[in-house]
PDB file of N, CA and C in Angstrom:
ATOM      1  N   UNK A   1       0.843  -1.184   0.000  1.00  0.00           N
ATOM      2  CA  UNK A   1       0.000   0.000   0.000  1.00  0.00           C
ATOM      3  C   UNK A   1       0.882   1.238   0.000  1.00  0.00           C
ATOM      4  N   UNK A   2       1.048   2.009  -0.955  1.00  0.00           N
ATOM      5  CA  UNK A   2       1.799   3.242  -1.106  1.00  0.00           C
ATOM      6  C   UNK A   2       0.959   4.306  -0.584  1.00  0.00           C
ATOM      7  N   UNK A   3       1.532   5.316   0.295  1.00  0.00           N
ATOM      8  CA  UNK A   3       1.116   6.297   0.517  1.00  0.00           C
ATOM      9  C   UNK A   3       1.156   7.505   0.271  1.00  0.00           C
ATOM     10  N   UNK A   4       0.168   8.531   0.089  1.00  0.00           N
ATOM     11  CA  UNK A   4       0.411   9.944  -1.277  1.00  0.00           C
ATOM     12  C   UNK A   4       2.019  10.383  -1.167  1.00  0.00           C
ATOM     13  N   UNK A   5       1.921  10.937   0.656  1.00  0.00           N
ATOM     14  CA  UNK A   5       3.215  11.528   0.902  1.00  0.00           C
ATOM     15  C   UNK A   5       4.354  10.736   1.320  1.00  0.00           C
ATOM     16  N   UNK A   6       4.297   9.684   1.149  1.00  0.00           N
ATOM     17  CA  UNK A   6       5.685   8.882   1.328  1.00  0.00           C
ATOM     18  C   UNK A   6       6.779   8.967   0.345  1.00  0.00           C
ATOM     19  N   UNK A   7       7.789   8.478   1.109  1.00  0.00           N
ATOM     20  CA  UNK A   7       8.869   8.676   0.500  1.00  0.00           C
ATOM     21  C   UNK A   7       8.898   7.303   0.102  1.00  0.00           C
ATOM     22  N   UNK A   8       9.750   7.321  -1.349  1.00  0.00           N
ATOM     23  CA  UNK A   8       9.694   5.716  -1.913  1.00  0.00           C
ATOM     24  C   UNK A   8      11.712   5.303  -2.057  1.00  0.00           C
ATOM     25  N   UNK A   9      11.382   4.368  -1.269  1.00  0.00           N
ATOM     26  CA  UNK A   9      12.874   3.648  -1.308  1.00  0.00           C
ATOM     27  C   UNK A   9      12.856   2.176  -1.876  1.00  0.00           C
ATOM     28  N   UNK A  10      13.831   1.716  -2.447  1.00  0.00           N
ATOM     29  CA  UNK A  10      14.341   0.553  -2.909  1.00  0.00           C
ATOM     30  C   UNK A  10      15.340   0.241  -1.969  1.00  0.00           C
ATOM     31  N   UNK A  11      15.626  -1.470  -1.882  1.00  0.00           N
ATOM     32  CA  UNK A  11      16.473  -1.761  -1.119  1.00  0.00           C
ATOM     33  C   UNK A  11      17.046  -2.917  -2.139  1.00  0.00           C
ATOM     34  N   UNK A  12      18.367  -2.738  -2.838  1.00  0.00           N
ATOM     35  CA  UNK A  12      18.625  -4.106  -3.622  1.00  0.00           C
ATOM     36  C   UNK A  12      19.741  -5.048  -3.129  1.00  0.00           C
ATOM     37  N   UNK A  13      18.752  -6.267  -3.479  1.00  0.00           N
ATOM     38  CA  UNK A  13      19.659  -7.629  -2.393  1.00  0.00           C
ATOM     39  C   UNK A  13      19.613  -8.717  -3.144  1.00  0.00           C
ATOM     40  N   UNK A  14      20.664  -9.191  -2.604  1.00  0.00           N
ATOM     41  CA  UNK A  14      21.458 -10.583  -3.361  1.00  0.00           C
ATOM     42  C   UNK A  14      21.086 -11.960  -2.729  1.00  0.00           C
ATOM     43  N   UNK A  15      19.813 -12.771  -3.140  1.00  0.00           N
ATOM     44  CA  UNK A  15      18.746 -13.451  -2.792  1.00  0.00           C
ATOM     45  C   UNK A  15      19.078 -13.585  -0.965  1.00  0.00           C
ATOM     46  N   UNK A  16      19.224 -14.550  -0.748  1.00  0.00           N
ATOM     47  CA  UNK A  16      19.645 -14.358   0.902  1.00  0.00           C
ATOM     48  C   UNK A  16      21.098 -14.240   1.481  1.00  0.00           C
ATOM     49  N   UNK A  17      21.849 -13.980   0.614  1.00  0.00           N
ATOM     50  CA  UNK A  17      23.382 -13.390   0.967  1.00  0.00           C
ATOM     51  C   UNK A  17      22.938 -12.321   2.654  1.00  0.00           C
ATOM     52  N   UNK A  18      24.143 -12.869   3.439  1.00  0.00           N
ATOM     53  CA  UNK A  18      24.244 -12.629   5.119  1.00  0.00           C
ATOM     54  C   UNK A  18      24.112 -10.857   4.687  1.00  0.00           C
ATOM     55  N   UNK A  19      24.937 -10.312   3.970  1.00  0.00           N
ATOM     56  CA  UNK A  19      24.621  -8.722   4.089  1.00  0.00           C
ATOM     57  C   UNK A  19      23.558  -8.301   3.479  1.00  0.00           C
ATOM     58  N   UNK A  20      22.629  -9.023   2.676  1.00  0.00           N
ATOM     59  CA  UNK A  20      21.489  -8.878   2.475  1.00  0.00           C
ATOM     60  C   UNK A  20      20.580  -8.470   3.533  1.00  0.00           C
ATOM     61  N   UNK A  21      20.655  -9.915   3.810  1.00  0.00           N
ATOM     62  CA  UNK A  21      19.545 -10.003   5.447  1.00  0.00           C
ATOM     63  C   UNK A  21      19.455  -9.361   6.477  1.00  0.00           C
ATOM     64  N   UNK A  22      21.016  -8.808   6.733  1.00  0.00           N
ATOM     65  CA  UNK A  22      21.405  -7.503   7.488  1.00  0.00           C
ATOM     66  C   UNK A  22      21.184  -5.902   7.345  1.00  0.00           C
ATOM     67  N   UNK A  23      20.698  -6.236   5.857  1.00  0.00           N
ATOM     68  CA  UNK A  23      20.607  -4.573   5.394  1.00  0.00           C
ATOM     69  C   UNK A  23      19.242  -4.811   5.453  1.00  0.00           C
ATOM     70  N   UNK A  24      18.328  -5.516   5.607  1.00  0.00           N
ATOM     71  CA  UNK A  24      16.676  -5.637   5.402  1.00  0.00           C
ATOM     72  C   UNK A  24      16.795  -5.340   6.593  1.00  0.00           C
ATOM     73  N   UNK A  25      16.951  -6.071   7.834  1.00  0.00           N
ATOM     74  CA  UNK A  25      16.814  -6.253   9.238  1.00  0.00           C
ATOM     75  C   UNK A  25      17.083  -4.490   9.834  1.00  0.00           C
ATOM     76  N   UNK A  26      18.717  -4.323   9.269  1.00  0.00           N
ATOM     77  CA  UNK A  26      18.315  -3.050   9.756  1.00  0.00           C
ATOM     78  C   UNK A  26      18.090  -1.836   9.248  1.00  0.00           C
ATOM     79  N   UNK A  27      17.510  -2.033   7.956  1.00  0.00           N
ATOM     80  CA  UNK A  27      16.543  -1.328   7.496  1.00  0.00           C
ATOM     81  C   UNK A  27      14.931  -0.780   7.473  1.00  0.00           C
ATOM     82  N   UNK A  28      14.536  -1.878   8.092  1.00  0.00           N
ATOM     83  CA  UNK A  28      13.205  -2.256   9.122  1.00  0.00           C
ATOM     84  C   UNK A  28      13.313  -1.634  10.707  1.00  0.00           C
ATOM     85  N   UNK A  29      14.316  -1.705  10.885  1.00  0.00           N
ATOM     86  CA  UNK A  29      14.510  -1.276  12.360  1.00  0.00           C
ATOM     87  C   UNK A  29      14.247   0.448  12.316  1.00  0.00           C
ATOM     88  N   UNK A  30      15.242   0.655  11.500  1.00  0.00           N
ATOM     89  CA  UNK A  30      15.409   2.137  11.390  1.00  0.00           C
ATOM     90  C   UNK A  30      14.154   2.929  11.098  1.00  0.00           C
ATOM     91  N   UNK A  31      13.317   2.036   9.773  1.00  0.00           N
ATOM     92  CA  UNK A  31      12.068   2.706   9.738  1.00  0.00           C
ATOM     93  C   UNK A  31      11.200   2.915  10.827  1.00  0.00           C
ATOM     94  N   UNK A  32      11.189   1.826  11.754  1.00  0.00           N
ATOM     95  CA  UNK A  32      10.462   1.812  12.868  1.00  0.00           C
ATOM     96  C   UNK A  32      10.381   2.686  13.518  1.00  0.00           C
ATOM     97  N   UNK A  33      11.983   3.387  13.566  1.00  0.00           N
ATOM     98  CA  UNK A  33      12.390   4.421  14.787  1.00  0.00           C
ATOM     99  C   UNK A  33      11.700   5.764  13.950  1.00  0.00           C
ATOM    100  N   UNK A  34      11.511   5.804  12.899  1.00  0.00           N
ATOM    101  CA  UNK A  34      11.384   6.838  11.968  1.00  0.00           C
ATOM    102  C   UNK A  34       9.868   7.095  11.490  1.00  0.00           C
ATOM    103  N   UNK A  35       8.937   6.492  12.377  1.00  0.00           N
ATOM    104  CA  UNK A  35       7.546   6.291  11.915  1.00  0.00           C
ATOM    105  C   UNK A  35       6.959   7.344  11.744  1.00  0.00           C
ATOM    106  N   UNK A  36       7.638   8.801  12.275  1.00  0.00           N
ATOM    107  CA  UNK A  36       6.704   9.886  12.370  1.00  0.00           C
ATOM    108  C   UNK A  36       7.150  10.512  10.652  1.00  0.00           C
ATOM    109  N   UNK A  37       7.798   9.685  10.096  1.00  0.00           N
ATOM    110  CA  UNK A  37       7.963   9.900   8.251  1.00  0.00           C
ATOM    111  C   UNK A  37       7.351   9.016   7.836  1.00  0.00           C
ATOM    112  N   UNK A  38       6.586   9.106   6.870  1.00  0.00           N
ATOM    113  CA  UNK A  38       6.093   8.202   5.752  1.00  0.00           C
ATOM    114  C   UNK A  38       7.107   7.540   4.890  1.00  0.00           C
ATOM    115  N   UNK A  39       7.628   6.174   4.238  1.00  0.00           N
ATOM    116  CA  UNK A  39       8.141   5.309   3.510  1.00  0.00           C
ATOM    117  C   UNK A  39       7.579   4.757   3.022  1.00  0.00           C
ATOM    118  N   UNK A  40       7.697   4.155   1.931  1.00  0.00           N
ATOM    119  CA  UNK A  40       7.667   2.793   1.178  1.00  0.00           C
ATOM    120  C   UNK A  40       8.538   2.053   0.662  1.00  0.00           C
ATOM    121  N   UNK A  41       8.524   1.071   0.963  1.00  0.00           N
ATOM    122  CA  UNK A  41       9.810   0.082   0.540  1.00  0.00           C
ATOM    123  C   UNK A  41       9.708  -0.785  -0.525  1.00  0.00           C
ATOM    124  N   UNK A  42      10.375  -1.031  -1.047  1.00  0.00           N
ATOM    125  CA  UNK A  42      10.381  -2.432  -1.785  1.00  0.00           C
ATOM    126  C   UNK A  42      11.674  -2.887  -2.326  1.00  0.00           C
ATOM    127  N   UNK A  43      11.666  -4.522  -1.835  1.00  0.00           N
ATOM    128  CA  UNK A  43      12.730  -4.699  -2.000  1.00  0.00           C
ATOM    129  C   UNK A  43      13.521  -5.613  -3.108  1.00  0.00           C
ATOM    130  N   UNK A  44      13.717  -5.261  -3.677  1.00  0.00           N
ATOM    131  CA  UNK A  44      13.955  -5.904  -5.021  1.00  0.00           C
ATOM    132  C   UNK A  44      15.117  -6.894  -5.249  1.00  0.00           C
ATOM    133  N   UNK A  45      14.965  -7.986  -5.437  1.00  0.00           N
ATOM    134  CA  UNK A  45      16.232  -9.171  -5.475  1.00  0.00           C
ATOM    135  C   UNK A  45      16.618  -9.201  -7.031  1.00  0.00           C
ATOM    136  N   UNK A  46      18.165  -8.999  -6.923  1.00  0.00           N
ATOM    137  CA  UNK A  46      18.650  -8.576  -8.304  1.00  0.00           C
ATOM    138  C   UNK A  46      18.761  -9.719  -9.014  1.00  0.00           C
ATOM    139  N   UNK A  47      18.497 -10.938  -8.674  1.00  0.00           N
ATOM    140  CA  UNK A  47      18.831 -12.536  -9.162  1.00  0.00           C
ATOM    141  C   UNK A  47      17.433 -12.190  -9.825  1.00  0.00           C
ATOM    142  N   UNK A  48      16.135 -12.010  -9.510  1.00  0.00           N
ATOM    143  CA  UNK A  48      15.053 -12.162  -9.673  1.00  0.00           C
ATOM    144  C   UNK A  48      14.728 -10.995 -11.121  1.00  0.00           C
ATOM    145  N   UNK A  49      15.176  -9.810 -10.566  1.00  0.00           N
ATOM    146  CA  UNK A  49      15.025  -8.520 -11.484  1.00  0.00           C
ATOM    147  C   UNK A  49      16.189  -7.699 -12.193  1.00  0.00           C
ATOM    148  N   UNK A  50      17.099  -8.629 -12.491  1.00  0.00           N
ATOM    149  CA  UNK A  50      18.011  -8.235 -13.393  1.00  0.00           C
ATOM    150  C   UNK A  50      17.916  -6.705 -13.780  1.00  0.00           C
ATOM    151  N   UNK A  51      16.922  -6.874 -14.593  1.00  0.00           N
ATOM    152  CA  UNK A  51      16.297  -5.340 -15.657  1.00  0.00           C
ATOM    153  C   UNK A  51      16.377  -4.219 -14.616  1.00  0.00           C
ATOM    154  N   UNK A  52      16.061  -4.401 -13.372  1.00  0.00           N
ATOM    155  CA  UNK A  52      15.945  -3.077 -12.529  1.00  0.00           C
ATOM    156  C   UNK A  52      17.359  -2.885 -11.425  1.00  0.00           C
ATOM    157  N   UNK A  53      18.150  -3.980 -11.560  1.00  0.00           N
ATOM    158  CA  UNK A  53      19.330  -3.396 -11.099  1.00  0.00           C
ATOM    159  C   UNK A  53      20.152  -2.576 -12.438  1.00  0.00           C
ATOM    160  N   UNK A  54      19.941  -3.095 -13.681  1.00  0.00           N
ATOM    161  CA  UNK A  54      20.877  -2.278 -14.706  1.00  0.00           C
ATOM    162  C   UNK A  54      20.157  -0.881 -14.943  1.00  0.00           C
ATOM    163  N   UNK A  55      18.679  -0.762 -14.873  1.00  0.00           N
ATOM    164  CA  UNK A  55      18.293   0.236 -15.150  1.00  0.00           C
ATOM    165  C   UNK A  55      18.756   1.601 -14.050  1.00  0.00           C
ATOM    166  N   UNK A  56      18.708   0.791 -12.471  1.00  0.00           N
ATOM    167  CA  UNK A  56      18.857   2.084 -11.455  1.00  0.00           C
ATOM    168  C   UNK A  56      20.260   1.958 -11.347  1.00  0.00           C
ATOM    169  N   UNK A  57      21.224   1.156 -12.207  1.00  0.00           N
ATOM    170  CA  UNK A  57      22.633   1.733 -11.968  1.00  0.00           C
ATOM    171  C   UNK A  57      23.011   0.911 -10.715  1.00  0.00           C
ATOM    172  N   UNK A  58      22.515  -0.183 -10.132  1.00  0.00           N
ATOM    173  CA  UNK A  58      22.835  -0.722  -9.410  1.00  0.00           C
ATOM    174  C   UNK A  58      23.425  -1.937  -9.494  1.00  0.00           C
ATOM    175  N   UNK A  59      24.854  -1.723  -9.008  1.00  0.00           N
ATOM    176  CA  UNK A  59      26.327  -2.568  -9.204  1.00  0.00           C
ATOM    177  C   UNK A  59      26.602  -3.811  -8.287  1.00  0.00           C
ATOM    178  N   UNK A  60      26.227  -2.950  -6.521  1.00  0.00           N
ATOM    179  CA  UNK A  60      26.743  -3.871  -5.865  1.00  0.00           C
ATOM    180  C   UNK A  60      25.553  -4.007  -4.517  1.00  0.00           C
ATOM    181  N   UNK A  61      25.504  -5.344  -3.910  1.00  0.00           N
ATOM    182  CA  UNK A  61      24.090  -4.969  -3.098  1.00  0.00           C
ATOM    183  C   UNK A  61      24.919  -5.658  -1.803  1.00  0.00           C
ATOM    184  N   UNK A  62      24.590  -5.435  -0.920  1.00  0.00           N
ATOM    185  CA  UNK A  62      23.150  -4.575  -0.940  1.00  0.00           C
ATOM    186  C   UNK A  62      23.172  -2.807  -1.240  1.00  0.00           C
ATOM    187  N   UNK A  63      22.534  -2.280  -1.583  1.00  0.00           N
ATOM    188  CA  UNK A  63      22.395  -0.577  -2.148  1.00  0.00           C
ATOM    189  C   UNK A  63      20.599  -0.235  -1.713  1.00  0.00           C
ATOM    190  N   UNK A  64      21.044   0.810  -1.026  1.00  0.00           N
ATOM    191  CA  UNK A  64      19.573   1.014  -0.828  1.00  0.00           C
ATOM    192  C   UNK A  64      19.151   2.489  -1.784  1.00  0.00           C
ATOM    193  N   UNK A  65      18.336   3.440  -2.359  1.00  0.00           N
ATOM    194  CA  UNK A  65      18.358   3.636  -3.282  1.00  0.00           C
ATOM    195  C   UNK A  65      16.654   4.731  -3.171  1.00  0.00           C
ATOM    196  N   UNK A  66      16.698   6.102  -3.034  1.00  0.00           N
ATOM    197  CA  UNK A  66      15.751   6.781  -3.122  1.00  0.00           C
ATOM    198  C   UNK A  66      15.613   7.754  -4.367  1.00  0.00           C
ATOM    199  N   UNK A  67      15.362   7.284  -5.271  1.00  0.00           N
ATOM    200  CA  UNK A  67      15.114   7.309  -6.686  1.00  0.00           C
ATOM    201  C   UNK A  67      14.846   9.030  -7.101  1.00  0.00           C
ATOM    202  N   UNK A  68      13.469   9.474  -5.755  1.00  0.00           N
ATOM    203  CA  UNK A  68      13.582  10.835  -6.112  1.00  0.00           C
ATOM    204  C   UNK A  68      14.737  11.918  -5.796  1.00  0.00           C
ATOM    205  N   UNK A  69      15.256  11.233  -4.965  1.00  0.00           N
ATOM    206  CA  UNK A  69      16.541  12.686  -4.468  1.00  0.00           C
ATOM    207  C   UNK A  69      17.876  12.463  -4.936  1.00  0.00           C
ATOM    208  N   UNK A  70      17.698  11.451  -5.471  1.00  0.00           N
ATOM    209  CA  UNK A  70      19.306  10.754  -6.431  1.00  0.00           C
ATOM    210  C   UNK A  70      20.013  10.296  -5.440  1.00  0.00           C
ATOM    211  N   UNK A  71      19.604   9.301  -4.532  1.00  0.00           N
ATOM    212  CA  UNK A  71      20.530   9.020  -3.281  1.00  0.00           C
ATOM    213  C   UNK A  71      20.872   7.739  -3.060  1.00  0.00           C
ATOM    214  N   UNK A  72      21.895   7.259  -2.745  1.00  0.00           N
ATOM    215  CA  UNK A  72      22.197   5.771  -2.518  1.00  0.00           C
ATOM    216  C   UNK A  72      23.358   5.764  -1.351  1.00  0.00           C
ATOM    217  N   UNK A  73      22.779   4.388  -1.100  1.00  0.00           N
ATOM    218  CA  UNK A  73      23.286   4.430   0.544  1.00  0.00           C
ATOM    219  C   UNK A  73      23.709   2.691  -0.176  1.00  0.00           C
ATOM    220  N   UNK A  74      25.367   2.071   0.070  1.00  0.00           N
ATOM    221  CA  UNK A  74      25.781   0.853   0.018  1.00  0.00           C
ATOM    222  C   UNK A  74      26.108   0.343   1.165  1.00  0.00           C
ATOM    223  N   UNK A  75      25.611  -0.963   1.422  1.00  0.00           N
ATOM    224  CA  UNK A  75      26.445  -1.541   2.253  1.00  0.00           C
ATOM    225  C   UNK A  75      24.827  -2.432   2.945  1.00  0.00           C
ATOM    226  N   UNK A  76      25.292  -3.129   3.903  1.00  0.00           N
ATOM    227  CA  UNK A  76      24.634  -3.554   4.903  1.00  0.00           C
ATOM    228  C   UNK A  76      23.744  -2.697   5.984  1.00  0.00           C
ATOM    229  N   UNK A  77      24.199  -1.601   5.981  1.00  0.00           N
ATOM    230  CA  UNK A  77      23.392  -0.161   6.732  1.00  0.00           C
ATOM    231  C   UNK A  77      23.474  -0.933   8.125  1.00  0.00           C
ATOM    232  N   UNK A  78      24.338  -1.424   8.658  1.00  0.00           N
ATOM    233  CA  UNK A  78      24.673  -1.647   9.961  1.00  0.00           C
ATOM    234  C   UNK A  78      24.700  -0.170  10.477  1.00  0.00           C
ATOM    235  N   UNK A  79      25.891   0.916   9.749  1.00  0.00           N
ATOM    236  CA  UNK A  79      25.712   2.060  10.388  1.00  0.00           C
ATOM    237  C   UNK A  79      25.209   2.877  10.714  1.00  0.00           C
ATOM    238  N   UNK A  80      24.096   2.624  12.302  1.00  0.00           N
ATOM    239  CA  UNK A  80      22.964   3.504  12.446  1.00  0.00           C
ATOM    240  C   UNK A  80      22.957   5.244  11.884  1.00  0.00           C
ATOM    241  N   UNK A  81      24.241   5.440  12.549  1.00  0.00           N
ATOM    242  CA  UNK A  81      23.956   7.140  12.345  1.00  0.00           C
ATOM    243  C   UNK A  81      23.969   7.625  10.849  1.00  0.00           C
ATOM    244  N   UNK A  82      24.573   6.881  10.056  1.00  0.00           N
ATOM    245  CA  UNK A  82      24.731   7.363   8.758  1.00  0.00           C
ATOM    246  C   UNK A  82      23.093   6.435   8.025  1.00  0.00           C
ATOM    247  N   UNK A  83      22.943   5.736   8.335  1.00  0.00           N
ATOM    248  CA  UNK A  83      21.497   5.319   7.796  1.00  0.00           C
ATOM    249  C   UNK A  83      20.256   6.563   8.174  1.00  0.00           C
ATOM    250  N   UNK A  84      20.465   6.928   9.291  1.00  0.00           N
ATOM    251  CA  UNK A  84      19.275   7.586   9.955  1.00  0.00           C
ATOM    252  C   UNK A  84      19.752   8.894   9.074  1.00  0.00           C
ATOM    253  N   UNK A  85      20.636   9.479   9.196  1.00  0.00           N
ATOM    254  CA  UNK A  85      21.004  10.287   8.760  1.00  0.00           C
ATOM    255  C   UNK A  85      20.774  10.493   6.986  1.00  0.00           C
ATOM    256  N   UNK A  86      21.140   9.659   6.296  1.00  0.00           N
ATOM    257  CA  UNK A  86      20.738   9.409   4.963  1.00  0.00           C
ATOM    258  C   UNK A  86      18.878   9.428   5.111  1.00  0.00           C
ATOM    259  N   UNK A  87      18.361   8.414   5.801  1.00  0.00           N
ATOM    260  CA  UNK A  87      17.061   8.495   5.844  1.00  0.00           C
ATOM    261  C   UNK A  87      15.792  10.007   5.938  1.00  0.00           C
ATOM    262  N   UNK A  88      16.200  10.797   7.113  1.00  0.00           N
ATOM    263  CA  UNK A  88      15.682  11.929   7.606  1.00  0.00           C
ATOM    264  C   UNK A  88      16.395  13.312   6.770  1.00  0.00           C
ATOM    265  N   UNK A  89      17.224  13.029   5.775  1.00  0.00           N
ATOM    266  CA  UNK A  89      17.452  13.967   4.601  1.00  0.00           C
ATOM    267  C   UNK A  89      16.599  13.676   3.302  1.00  0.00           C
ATOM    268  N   UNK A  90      16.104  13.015   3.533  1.00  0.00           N
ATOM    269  CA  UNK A  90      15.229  12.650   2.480  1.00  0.00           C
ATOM    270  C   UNK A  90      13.992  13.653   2.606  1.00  0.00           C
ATOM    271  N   UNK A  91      13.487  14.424   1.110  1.00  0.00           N
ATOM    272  CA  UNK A  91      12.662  15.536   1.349  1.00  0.00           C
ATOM    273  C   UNK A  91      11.310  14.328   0.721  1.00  0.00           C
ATOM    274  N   UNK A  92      10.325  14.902   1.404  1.00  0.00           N
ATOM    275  CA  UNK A  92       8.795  14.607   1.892  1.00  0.00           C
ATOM    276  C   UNK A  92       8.616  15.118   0.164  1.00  0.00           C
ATOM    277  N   UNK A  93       7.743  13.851  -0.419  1.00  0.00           N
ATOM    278  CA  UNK A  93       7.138  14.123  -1.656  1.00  0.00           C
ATOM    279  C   UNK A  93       6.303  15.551  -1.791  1.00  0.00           C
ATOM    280  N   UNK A  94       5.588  15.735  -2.523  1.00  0.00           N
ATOM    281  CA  UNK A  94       4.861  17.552  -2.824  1.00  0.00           C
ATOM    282  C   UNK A  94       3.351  16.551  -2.923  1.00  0.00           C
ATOM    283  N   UNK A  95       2.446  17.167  -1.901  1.00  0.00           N
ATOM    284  CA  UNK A  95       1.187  16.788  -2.161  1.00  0.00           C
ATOM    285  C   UNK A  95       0.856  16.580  -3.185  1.00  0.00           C
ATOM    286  N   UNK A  96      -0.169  15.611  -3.900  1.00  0.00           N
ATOM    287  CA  UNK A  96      -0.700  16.138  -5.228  1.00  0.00           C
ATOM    288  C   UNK A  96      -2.598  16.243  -4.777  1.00  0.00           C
TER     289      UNK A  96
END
């Protein structure tokens, strides 16, 4: 369920590869802490969707990936402060 004013993120992962599972896990976490923002996620497995890792330029995963602000965040996102930090710079879609 997408929401008007959410922000839309991708998260791309390498079917169940350990830094995969780690970048979902604490990527979920973080949103949690972050509920008073709107998100949407989806997470796209590059084994599965080939076409949409070459299209968004995505090389190495896990990469998480906010399409409207040109932003990408690599790695496992173990690192809270720079996740949160990447996250809460993210500007709030424009009503429609």
């Amino acid at each position: 369920m997408a929401v008007a004013d959410a922000v839309v993120l991708y998260l791309f992962v390498a079917n169940d590869a350990p830094k995969s599972i780690i970048a979902i896990e604490n990527l979920k976490r973080a949103l949690i802490d972050l509920a008073d923002r709107h998100f949407t996620l989806e997470i796209v497995n590059v084994y599965d969707r080939p076409d949409r890792a070459l299209s968004n330029r995505v090389l190495v995963t896990p990469t998480l990936l906010a399409p409207a602000a040109a932003r990408r965040l690599v790695g496992d996102l173990s690192e809270r402060t720079q996740l949160h930090f990447f996250l809460q710079g993210l500007p709030l879609p424009l009503a429609s």
